[in-house]
C-alpha atoms as a PDB file:
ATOM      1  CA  UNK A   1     117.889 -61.018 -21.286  1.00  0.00           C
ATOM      2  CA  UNK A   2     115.090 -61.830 -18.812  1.00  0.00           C
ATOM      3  CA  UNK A   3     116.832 -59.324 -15.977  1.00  0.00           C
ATOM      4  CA  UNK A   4     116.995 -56.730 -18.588  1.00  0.00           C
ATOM      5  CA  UNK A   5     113.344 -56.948 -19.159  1.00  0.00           C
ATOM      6  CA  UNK A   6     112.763 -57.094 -16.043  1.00  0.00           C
ATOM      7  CA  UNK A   7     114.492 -53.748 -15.092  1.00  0.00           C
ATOM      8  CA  UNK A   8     112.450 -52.002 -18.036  1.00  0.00           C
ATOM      9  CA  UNK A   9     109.082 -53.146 -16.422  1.00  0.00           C
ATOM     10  CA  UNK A  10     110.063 -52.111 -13.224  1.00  0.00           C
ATOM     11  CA  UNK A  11     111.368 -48.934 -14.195  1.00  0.00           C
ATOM     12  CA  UNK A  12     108.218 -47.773 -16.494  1.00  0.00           C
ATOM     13  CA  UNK A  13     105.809 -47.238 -13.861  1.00  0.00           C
ATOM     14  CA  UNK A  14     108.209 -44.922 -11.484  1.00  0.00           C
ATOM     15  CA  UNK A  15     108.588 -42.874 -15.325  1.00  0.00           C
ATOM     16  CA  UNK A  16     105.175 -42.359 -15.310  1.00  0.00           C
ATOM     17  CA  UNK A  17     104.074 -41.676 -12.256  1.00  0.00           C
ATOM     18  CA  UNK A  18     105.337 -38.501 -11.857  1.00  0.00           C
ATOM     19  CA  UNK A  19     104.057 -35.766 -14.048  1.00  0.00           C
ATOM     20  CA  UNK A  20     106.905 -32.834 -13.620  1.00  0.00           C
ATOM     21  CA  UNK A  21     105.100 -30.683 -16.698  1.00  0.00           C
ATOM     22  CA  UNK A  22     101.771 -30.808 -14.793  1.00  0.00           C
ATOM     23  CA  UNK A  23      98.153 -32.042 -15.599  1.00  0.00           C
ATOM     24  CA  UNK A  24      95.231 -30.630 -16.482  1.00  0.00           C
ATOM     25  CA  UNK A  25      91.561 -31.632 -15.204  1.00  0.00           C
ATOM     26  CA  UNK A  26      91.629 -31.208 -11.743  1.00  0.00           C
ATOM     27  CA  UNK A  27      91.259 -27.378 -10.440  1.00  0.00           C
ATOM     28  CA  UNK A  28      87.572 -27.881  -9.980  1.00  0.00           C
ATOM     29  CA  UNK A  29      86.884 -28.492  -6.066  1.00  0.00           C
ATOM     30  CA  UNK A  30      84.488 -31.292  -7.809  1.00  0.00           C
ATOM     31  CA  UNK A  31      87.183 -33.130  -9.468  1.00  0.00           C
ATOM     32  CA  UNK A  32      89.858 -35.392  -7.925  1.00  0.00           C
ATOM     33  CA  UNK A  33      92.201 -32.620  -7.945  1.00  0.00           C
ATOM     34  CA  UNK A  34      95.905 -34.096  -7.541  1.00  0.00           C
ATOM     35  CA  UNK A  35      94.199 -36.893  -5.458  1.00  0.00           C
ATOM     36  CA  UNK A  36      94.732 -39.194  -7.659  1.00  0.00           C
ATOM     37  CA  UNK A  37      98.423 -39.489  -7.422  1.00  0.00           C
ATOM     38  CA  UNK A  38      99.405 -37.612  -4.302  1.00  0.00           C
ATOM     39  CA  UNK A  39      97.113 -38.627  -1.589  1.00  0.00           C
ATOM     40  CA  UNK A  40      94.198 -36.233   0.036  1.00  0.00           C
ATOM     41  CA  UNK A  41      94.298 -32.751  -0.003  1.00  0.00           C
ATOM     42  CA  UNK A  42      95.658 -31.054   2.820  1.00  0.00           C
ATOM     43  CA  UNK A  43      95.088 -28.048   4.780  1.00  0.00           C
ATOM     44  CA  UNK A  44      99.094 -27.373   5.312  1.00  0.00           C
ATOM     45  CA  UNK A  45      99.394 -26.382   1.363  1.00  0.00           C
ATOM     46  CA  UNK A  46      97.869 -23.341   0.360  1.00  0.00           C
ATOM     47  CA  UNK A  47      96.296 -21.480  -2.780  1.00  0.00           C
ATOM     48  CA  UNK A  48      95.335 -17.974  -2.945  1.00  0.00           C
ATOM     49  CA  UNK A  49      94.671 -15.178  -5.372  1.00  0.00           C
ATOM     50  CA  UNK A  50      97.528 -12.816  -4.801  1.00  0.00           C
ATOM     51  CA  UNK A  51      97.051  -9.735  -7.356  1.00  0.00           C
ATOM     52  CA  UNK A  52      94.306  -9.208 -10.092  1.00  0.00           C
ATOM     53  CA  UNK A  53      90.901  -7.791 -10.127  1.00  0.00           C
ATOM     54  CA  UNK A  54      87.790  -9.147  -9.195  1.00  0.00           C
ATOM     55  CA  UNK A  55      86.028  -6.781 -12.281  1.00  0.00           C
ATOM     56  CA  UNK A  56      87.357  -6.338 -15.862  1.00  0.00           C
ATOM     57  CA  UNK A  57      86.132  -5.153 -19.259  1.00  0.00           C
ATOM     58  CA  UNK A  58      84.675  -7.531 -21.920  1.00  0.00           C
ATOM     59  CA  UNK A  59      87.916  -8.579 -24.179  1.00  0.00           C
ATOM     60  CA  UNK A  60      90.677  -7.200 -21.995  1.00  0.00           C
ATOM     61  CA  UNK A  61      94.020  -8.744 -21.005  1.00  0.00           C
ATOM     62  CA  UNK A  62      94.681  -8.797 -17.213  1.00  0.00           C
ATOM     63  CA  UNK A  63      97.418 -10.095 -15.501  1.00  0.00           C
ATOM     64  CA  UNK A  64      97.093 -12.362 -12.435  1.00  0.00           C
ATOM     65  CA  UNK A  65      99.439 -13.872  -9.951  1.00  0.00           C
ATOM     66  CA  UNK A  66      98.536 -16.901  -7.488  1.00  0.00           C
ATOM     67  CA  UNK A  67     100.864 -18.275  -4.960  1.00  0.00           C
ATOM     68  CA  UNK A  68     101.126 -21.767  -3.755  1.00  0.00           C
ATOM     69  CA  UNK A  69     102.560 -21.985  -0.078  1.00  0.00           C
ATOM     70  CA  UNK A  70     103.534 -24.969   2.189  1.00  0.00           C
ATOM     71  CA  UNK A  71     106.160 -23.989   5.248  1.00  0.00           C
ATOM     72  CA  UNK A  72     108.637 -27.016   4.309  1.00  0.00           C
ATOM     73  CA  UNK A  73     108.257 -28.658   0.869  1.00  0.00           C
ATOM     74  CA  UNK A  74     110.651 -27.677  -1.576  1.00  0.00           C
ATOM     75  CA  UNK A  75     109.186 -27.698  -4.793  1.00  0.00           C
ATOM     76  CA  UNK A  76     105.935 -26.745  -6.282  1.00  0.00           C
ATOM     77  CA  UNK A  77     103.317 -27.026  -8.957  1.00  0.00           C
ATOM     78  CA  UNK A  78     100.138 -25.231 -10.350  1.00  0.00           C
ATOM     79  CA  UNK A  79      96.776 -25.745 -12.495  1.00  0.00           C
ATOM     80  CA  UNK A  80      94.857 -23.065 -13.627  1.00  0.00           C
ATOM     81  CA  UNK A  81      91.486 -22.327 -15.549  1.00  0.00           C
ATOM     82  CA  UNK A  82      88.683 -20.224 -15.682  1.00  0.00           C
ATOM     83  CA  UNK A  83      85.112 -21.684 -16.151  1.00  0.00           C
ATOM     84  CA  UNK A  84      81.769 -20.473 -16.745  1.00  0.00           C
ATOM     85  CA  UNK A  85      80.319 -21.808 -13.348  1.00  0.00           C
ATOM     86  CA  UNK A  86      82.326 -22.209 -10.089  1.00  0.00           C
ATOM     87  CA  UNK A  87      82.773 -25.532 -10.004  1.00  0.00           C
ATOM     88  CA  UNK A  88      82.686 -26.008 -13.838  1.00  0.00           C
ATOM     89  CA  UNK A  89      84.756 -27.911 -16.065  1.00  0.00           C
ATOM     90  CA  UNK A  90      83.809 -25.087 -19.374  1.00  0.00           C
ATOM     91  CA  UNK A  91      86.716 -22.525 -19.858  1.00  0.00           C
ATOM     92  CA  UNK A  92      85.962 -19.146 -20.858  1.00  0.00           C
ATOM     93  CA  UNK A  93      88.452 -16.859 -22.129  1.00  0.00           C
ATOM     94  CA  UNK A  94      91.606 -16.818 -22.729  1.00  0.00           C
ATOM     95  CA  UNK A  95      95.011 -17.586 -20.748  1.00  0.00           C
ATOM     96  CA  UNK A  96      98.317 -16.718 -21.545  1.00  0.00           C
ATOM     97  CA  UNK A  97     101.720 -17.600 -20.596  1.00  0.00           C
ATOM     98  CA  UNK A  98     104.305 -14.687 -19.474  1.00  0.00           C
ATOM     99  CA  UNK A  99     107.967 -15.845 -21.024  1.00  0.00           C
ATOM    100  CA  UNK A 100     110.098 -17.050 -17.928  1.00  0.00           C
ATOM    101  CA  UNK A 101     106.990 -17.792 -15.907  1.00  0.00           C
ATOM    102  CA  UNK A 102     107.047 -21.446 -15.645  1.00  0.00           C
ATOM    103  CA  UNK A 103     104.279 -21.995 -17.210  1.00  0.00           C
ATOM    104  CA  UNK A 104     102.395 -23.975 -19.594  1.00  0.00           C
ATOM    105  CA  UNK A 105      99.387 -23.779 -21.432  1.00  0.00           C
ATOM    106  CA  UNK A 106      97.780 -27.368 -21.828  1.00  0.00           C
ATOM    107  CA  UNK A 107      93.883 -28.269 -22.500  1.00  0.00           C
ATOM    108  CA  UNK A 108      92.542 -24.775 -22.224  1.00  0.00           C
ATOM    109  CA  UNK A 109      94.509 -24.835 -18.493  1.00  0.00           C
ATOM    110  CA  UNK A 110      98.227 -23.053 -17.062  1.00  0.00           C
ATOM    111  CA  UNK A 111      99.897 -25.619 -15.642  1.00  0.00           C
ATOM    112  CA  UNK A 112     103.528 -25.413 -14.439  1.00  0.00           C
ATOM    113  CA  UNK A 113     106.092 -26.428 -17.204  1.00  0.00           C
ATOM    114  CA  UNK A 114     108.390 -27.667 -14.153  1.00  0.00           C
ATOM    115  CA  UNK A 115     108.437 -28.476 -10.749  1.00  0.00           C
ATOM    116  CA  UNK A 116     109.171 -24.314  -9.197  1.00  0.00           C
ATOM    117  CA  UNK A 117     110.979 -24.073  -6.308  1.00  0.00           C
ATOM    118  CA  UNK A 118     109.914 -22.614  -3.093  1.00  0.00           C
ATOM    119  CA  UNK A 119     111.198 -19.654  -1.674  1.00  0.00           C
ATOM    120  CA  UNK A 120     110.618 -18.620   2.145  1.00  0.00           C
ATOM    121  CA  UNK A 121     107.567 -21.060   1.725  1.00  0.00           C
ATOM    122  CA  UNK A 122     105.848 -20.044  -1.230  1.00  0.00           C
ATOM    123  CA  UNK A 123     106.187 -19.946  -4.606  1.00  0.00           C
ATOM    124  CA  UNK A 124     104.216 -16.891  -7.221  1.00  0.00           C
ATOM    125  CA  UNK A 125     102.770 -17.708 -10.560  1.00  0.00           C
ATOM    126  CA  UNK A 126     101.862 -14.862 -12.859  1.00  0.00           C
ATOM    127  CA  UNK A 127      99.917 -15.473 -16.197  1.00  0.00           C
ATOM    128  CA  UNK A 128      97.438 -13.333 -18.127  1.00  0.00           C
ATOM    129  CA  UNK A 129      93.539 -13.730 -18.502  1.00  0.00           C
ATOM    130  CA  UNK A 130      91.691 -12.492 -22.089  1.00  0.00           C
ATOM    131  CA  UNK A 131      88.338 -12.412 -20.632  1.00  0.00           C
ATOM    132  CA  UNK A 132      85.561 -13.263 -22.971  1.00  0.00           C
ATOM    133  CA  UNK A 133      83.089 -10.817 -25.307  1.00  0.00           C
ATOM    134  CA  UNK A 134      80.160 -11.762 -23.209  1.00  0.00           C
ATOM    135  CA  UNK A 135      79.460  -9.809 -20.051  1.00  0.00           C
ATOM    136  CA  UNK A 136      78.966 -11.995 -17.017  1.00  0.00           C
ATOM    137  CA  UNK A 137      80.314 -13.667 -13.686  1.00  0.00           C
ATOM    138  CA  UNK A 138      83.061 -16.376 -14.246  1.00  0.00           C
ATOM    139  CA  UNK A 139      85.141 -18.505 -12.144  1.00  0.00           C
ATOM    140  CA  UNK A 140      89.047 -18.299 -11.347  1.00  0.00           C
ATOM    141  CA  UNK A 141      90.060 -22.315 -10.463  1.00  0.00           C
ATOM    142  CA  UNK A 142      93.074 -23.740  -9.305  1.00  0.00           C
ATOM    143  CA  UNK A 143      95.022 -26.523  -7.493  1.00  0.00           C
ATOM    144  CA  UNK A 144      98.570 -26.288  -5.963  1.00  0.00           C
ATOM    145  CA  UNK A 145     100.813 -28.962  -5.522  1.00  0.00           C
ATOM    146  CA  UNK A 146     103.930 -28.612  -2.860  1.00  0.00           C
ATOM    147  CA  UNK A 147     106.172 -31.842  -3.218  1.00  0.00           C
ATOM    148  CA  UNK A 148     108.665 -33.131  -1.435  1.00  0.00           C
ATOM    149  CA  UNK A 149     110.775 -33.668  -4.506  1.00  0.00           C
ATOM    150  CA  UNK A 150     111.477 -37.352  -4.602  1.00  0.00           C
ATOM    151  CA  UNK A 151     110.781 -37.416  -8.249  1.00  0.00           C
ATOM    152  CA  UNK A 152     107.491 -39.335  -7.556  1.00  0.00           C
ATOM    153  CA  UNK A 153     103.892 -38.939  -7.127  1.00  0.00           C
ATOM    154  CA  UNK A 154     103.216 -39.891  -3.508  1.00  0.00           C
ATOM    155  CA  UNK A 155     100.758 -39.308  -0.444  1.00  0.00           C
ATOM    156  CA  UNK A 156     104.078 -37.589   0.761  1.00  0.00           C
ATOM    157  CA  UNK A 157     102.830 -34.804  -1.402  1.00  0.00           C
ATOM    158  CA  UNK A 158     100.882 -32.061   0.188  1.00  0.00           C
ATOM    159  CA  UNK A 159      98.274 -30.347  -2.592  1.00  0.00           C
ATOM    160  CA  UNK A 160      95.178 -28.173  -2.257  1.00  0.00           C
ATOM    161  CA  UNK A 161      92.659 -26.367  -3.895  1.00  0.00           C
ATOM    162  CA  UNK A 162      91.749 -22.366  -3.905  1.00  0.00           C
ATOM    163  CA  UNK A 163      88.691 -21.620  -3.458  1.00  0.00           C
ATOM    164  CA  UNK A 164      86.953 -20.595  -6.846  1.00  0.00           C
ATOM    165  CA  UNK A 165      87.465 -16.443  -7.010  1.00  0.00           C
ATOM    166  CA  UNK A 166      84.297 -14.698  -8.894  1.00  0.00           C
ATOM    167  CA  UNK A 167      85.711 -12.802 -11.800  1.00  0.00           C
ATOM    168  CA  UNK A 168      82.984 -10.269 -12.853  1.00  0.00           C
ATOM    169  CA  UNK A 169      83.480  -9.026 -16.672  1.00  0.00           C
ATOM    170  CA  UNK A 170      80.972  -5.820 -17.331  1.00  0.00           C
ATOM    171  CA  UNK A 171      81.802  -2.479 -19.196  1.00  0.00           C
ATOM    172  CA  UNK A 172      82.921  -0.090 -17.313  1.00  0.00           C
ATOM    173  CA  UNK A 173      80.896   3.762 -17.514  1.00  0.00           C
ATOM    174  CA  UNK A 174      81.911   6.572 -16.323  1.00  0.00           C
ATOM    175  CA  UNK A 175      78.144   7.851 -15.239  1.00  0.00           C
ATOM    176  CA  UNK A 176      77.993   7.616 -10.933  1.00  0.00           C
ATOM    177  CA  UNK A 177      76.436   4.449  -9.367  1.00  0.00           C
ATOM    178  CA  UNK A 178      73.952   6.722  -8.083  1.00  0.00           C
ATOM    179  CA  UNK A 179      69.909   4.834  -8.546  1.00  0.00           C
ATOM    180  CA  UNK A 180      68.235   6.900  -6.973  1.00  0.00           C
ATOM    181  CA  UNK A 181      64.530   6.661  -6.985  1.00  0.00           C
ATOM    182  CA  UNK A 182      62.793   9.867  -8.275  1.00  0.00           C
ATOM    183  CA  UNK A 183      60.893  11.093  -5.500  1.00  0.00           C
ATOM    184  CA  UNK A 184      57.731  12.022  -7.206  1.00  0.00           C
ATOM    185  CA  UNK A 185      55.824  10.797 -10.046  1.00  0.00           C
ATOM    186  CA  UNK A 186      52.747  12.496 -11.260  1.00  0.00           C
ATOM    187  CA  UNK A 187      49.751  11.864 -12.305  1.00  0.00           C
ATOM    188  CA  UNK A 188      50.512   8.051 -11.556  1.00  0.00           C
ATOM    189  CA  UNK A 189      48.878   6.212 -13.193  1.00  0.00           C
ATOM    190  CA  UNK A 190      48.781   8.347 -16.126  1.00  0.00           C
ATOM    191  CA  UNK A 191      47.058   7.963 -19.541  1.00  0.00           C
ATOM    192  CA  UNK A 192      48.917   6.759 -22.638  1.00  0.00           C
ATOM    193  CA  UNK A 193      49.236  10.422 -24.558  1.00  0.00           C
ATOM    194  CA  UNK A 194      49.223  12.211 -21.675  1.00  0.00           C
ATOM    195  CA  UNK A 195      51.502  14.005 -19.781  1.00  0.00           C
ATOM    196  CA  UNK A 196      53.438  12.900 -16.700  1.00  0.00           C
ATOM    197  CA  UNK A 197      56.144  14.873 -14.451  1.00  0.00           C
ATOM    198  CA  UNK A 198      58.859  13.945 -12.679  1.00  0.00           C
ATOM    199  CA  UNK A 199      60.376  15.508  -9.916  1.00  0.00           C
ATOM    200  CA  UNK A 200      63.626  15.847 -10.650  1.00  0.00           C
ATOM    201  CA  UNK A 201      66.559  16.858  -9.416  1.00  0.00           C
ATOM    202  CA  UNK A 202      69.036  17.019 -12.227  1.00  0.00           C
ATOM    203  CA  UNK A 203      70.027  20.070 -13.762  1.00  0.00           C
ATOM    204  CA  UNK A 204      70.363  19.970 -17.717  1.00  0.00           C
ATOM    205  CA  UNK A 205      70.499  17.510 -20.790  1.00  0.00           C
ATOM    206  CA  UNK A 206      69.232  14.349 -19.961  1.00  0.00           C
ATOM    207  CA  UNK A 207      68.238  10.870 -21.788  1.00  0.00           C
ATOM    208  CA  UNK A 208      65.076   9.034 -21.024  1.00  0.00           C
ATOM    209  CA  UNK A 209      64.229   5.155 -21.884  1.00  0.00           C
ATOM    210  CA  UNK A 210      60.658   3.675 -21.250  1.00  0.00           C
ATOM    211  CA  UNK A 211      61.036   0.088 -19.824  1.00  0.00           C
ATOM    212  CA  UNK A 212      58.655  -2.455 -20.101  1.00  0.00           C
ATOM    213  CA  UNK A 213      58.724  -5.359 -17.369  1.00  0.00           C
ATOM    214  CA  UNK A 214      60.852  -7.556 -19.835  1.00  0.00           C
ATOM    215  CA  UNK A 215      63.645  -4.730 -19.577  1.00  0.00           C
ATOM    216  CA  UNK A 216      63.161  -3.947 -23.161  1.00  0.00           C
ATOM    217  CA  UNK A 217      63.489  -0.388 -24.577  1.00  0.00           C
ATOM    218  CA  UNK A 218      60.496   1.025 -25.696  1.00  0.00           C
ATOM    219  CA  UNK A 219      60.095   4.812 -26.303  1.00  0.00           C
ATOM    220  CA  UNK A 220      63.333   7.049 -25.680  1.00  0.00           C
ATOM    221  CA  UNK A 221      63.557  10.804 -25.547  1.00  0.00           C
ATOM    222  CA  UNK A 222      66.217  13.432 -24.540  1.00  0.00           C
ATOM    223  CA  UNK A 223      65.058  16.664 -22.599  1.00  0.00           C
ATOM    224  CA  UNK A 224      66.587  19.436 -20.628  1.00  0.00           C
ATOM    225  CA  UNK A 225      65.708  19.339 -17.292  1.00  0.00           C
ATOM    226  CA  UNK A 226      65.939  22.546 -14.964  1.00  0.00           C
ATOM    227  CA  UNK A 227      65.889  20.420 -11.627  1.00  0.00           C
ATOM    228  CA  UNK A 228      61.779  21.642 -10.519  1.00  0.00           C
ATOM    229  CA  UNK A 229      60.177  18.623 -12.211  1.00  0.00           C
ATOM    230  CA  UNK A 230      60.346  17.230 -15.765  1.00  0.00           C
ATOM    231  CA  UNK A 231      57.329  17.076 -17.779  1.00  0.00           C
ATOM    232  CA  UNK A 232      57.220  13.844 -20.578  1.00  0.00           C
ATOM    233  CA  UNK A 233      55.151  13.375 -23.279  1.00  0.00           C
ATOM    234  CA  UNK A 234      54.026   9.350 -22.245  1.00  0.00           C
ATOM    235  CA  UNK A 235      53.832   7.347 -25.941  1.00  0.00           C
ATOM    236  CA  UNK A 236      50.454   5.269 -26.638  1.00  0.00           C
ATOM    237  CA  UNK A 237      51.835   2.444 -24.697  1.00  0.00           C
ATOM    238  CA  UNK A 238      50.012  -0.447 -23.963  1.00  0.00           C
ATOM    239  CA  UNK A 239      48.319  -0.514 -20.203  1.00  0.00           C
ATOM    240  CA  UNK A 240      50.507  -1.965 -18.030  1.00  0.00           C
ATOM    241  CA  UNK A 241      53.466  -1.123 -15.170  1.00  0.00           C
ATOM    242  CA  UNK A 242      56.823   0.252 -16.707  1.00  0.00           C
ATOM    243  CA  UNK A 243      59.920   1.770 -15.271  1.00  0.00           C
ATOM    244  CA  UNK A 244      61.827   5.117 -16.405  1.00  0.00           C
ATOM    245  CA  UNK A 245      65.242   5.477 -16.186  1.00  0.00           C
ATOM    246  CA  UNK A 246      66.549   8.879 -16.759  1.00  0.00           C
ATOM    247  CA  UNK A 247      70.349   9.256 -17.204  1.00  0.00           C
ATOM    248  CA  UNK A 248      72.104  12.773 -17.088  1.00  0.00           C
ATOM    249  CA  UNK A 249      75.570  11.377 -17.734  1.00  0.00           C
ATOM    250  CA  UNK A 250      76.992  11.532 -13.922  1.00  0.00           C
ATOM    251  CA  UNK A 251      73.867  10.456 -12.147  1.00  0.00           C
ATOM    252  CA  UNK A 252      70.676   7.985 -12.681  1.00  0.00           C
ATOM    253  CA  UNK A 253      67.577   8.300 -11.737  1.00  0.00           C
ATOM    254  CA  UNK A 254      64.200   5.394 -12.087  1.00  0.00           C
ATOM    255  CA  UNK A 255      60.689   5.616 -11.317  1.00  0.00           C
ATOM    256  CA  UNK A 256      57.812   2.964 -12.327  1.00  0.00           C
ATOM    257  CA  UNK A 257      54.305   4.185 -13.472  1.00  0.00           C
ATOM    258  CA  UNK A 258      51.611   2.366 -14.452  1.00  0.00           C
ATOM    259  CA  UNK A 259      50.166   3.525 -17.991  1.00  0.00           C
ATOM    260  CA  UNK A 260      45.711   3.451 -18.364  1.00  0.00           C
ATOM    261  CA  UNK A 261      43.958   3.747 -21.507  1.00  0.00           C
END
């Protein structure tokens, strides 16, 4: 009886050592990563971003594929999250698992759902990200661990990190990156009720927004301009410094004036 407890203690601890479904917590560069278990992280494993944009809409589904490389280890695993800061532990958004990926979602996290085997010294994961409502730059994290497929978790392992990837989410528009400043603004400063001209060089319908220092909207007015200078009534604005922003649908245009009473 003794030697049969014996063999169950002794065989509990190699059971849970190893962790073939993966583990969540440690794809911040700030965390342990697999460091823990499998030794330091080493510079002959690596992670990198193979497909997937760097810019995506608020609330669309992208797909993303990161490969985990070592030149001799066999077998391989992954963990996966995106976080609000770039070395974070808050996820934003949403993963997803692609059926027959080898994945697992766990804790907010991808994680592999078992050990993946290398091929020609690297192994691909491919998941989706839902990126979040909120416009904003978020992180891509994620640690990849190449094992020498012993069953355990041992300093025999060879594990790194990649290096957080900025994920930009913003709506996309279809008018030109073009900010031109306008060239001339006159009379500058000009009186609250007057009348100020721009010289502009867009030809037709165009909107303009009144911005005070804050950013905020505060007077907005469409005209037609015929590309020799756009007069504007100015609003009874308080005195101060504020920025117009005209926007013809293909191009932008800004200009600051300062408004006297």
């Amino acid at each position: 009886m003794r030697s049969t407890l014996l063999f169950v203690v002794l065989l509990v601890p190699t059971i849970m050592l190893a962790n073939p479904s993966g583990r969540s917590g440690g794809t911040s560069t700030m965390s342990a990563g697999c460091g823990d278990c499998h030794g330091n992280s080493k510079a002959a494993t690596t992670v990198s971003l193979e497909s997937g944009p760097r810019k995506v809409e608020p609330g669309s589904t992208t797909t993303f594929t990161i490969v985990v490389a070592h030149a001799t280890m066999p077998r391989t695993g992954v963990g996966i999250a995106v976080r609000t800061t770039q070395t974070g532990t808050t996820n934003i958004g949403t993963l997803g698992v692609i059926t027959g990926g080898g994945l697992r979602l766990t804790a907010g996290e991808i994680t592999q759902s078992a050990p993946k085997a290398m091929s020609a010294g690297s192994t691909s994961f491919t998941f989706t990200w839902k990126a979040p409502a909120a416009e904003g730059t978020y992180f891509m994290q994620a640690v990849g661990n190449a094992v020498n497929g012993n069953g355990n978790n041992d300093a025999g392992d060879s594990w790194n990190w990649l290096q957080p990837i900025a994920i930009t989410v913003e709506m996309q528009t279809s008018v030109a990156e073009d900010l031109q400043t306008i060239p001339s603004t006159f009379p500058n400063p000009c009186n609250a009720n007057g009348t100020v001209t721009l010289g502009l060089d867009i030809t037709g319908p165009v909107n303009v927004q009144f911005l005070d220092i804050a950013g905020n909207v505060v007077h907005a007015v469409t005209a037609q301009s015929n590309g020799m200078g756009l007069p504007l009534e100015v609003p009874a604005l308080p005195t101060g410094t504020y920025m117009i922003v005209v926007n013809s649908g293909q191009a932008i245009r800004r200009t600051t004036m300062a408004v006297v009473r």
